[in-house]
C-alpha atoms as a PDB file:
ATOM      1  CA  UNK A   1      77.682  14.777  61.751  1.00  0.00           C
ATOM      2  CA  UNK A   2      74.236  16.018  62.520  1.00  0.00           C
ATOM      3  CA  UNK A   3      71.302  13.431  62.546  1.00  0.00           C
ATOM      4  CA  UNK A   4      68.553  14.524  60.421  1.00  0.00           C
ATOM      5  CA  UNK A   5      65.799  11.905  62.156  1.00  0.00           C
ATOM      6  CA  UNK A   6      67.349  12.766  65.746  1.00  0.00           C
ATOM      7  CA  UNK A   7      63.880  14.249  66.299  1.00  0.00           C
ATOM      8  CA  UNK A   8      61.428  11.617  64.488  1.00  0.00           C
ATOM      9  CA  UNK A   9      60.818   9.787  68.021  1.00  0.00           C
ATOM     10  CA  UNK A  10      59.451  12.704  70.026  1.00  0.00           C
ATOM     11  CA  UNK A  11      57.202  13.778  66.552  1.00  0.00           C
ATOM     12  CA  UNK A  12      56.043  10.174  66.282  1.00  0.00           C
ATOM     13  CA  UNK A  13      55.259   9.726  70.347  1.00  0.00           C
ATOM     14  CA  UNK A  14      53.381  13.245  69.939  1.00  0.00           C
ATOM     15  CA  UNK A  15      51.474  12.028  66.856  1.00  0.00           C
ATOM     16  CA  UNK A  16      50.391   8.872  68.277  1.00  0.00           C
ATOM     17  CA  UNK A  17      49.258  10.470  71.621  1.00  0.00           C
ATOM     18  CA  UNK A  18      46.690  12.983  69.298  1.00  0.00           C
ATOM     19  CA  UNK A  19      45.283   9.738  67.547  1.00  0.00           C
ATOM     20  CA  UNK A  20      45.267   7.512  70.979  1.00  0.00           C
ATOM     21  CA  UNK A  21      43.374  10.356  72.277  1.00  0.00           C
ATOM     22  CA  UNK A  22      41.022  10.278  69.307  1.00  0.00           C
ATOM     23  CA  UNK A  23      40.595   6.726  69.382  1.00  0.00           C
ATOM     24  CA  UNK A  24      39.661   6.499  72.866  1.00  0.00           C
ATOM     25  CA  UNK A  25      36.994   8.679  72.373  1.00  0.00           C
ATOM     26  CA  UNK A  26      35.783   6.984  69.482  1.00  0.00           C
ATOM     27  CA  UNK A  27      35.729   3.431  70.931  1.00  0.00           C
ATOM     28  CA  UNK A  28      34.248   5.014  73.600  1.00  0.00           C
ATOM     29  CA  UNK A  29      31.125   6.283  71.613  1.00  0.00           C
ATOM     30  CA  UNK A  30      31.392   2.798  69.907  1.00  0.00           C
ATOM     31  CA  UNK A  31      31.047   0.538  73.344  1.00  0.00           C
ATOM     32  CA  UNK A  32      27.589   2.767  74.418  1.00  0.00           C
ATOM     33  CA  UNK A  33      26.058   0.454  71.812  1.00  0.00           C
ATOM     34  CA  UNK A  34      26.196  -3.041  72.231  1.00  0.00           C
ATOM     35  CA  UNK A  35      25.030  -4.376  68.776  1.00  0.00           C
ATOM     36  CA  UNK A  36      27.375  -1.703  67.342  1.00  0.00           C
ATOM     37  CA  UNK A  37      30.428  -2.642  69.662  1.00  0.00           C
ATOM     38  CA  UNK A  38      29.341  -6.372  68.253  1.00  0.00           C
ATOM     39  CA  UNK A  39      29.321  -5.175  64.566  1.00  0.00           C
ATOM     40  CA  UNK A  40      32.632  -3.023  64.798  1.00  0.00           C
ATOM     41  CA  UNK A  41      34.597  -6.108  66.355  1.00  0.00           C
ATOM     42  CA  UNK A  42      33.165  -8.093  63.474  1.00  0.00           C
ATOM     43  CA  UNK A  43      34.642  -6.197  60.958  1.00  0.00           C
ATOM     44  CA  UNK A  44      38.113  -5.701  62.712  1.00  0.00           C
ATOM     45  CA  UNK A  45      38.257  -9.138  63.254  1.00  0.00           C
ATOM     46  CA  UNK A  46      37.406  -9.752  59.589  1.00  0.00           C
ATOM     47  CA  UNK A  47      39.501  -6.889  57.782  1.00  0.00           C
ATOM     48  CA  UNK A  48      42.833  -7.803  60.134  1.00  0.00           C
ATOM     49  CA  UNK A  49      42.537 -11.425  59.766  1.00  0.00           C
ATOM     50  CA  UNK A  50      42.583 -11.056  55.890  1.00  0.00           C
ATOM     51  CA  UNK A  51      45.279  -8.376  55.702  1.00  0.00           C
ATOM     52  CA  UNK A  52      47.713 -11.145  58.118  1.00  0.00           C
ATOM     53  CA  UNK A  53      46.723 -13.752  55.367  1.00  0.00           C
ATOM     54  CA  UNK A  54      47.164 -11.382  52.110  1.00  0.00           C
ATOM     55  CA  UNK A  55      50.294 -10.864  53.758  1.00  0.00           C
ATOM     56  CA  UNK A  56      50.946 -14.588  54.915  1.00  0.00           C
ATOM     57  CA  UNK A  57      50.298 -14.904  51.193  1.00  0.00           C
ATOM     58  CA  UNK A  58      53.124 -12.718  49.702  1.00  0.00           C
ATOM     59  CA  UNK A  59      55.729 -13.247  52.157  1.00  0.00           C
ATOM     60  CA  UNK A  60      57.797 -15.059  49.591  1.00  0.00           C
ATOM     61  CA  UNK A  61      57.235 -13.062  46.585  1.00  0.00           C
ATOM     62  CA  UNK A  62      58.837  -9.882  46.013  1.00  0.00           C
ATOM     63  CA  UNK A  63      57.040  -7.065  48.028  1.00  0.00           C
ATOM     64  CA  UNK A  64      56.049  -5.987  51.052  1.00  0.00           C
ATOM     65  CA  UNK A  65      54.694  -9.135  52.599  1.00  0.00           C
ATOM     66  CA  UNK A  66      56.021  -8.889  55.948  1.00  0.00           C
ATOM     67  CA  UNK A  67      54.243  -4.962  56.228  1.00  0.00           C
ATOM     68  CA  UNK A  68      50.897  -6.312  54.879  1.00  0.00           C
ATOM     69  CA  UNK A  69      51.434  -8.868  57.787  1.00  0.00           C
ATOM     70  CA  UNK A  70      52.281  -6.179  60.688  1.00  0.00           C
ATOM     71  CA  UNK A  71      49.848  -3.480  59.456  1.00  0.00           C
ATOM     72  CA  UNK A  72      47.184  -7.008  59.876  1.00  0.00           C
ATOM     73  CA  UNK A  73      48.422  -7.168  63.210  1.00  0.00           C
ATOM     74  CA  UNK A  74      48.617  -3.814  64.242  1.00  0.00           C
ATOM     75  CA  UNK A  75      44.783  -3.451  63.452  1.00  0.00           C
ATOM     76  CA  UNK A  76      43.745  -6.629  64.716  1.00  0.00           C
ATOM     77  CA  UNK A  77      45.400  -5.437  68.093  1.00  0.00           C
ATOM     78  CA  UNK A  78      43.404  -2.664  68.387  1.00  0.00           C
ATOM     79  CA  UNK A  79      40.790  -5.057  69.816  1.00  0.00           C
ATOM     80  CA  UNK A  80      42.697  -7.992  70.651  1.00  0.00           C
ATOM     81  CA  UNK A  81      45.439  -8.333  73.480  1.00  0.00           C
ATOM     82  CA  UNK A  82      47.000 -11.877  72.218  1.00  0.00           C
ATOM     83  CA  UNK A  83      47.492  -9.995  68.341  1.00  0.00           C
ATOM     84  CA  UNK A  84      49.407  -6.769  70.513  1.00  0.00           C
ATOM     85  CA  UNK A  85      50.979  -9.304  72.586  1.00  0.00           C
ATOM     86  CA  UNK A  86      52.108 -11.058  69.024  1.00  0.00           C
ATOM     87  CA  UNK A  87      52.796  -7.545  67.201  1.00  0.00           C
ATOM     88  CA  UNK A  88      55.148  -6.822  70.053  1.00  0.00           C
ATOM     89  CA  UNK A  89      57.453  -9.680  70.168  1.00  0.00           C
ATOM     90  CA  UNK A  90      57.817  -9.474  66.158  1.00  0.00           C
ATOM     91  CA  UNK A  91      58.947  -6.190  66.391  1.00  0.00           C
ATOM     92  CA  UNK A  92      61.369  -7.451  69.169  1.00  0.00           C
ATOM     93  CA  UNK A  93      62.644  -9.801  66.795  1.00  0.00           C
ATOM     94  CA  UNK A  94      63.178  -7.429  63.827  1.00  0.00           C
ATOM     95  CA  UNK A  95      64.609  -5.527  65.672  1.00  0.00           C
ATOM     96  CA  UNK A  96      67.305  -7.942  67.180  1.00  0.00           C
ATOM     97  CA  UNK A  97      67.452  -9.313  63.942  1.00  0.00           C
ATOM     98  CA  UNK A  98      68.202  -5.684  62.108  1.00  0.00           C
ATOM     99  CA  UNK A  99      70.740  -4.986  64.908  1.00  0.00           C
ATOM    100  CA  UNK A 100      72.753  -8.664  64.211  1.00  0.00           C
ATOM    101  CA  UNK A 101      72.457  -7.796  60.320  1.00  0.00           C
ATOM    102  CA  UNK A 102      73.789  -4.079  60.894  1.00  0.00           C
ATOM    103  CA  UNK A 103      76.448  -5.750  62.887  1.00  0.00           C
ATOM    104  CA  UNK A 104      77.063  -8.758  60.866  1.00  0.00           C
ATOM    105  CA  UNK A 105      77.683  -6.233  57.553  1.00  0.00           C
ATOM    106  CA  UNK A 106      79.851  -4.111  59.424  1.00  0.00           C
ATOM    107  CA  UNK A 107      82.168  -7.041  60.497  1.00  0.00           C
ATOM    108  CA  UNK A 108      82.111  -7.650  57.134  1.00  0.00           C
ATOM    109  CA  UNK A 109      83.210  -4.273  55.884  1.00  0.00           C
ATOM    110  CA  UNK A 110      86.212  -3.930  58.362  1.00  0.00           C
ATOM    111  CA  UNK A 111      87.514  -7.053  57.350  1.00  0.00           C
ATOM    112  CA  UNK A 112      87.415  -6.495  53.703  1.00  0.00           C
ATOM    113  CA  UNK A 113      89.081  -2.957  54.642  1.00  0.00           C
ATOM    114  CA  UNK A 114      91.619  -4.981  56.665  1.00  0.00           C
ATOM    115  CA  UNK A 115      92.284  -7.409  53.665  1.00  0.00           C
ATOM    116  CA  UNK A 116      92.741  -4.255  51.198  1.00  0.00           C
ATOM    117  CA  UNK A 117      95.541  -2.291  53.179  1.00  0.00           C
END
């Protein structure tokens, strides 16, 4: 069986490198100005903080809480080291979490295999 998304990673890292590159350059036009830098922080301090508490918000109702909550995070790291710090270990724990889930189901499905023959 072939993988379809076998490829995904090495599209994604290329993607990411293009707008790393262009955000470099950007932030670098941005830090020439001080009262701009100032201003620009501001606002990505503002905008991220209230995306993590939209998402804070709908968490437990139906939707995509946890997202709004990353996507928060993910922008409020692009000036912050504690909120990539934080944005890092969460996707740790999905992760590990996805992996015991994925194992826990397929456990699960061998046993109820097991219990049918």
């Amino acid at each position: 069986m072939v993988d379809p998304y076998a490829d995904d990673a090495e599209r994604a890292h290329r993607l990411s490198r293009r707008v790393a590159q262009f955000m470099e350059r950007w932030r670098g036009r941005i830090r020439r100005r001080p009262w701009l830098n100032t201003v620009y922080k501001v606002l990505v301090t503002t905008f991220g903080g209230l995306i993590v508490v939209i998402g804070l918000i709908l968490v437990p109702l139906p939707g995509p809480g946890w997202l709004i909550v990353f996507i928060g995070l993910t922008l409020l790291g692009t000036e912050y080291h504690w909120a990539r710090r934080l944005l890092g270990w969460l996707r740790r724990v999905l992760a590990r979490f996805w992996e015991r889930w994925n194992m826990w189901r397929a456990a699960r499905r061998a046993k109820r295999e097991a219990q049918a023959d």
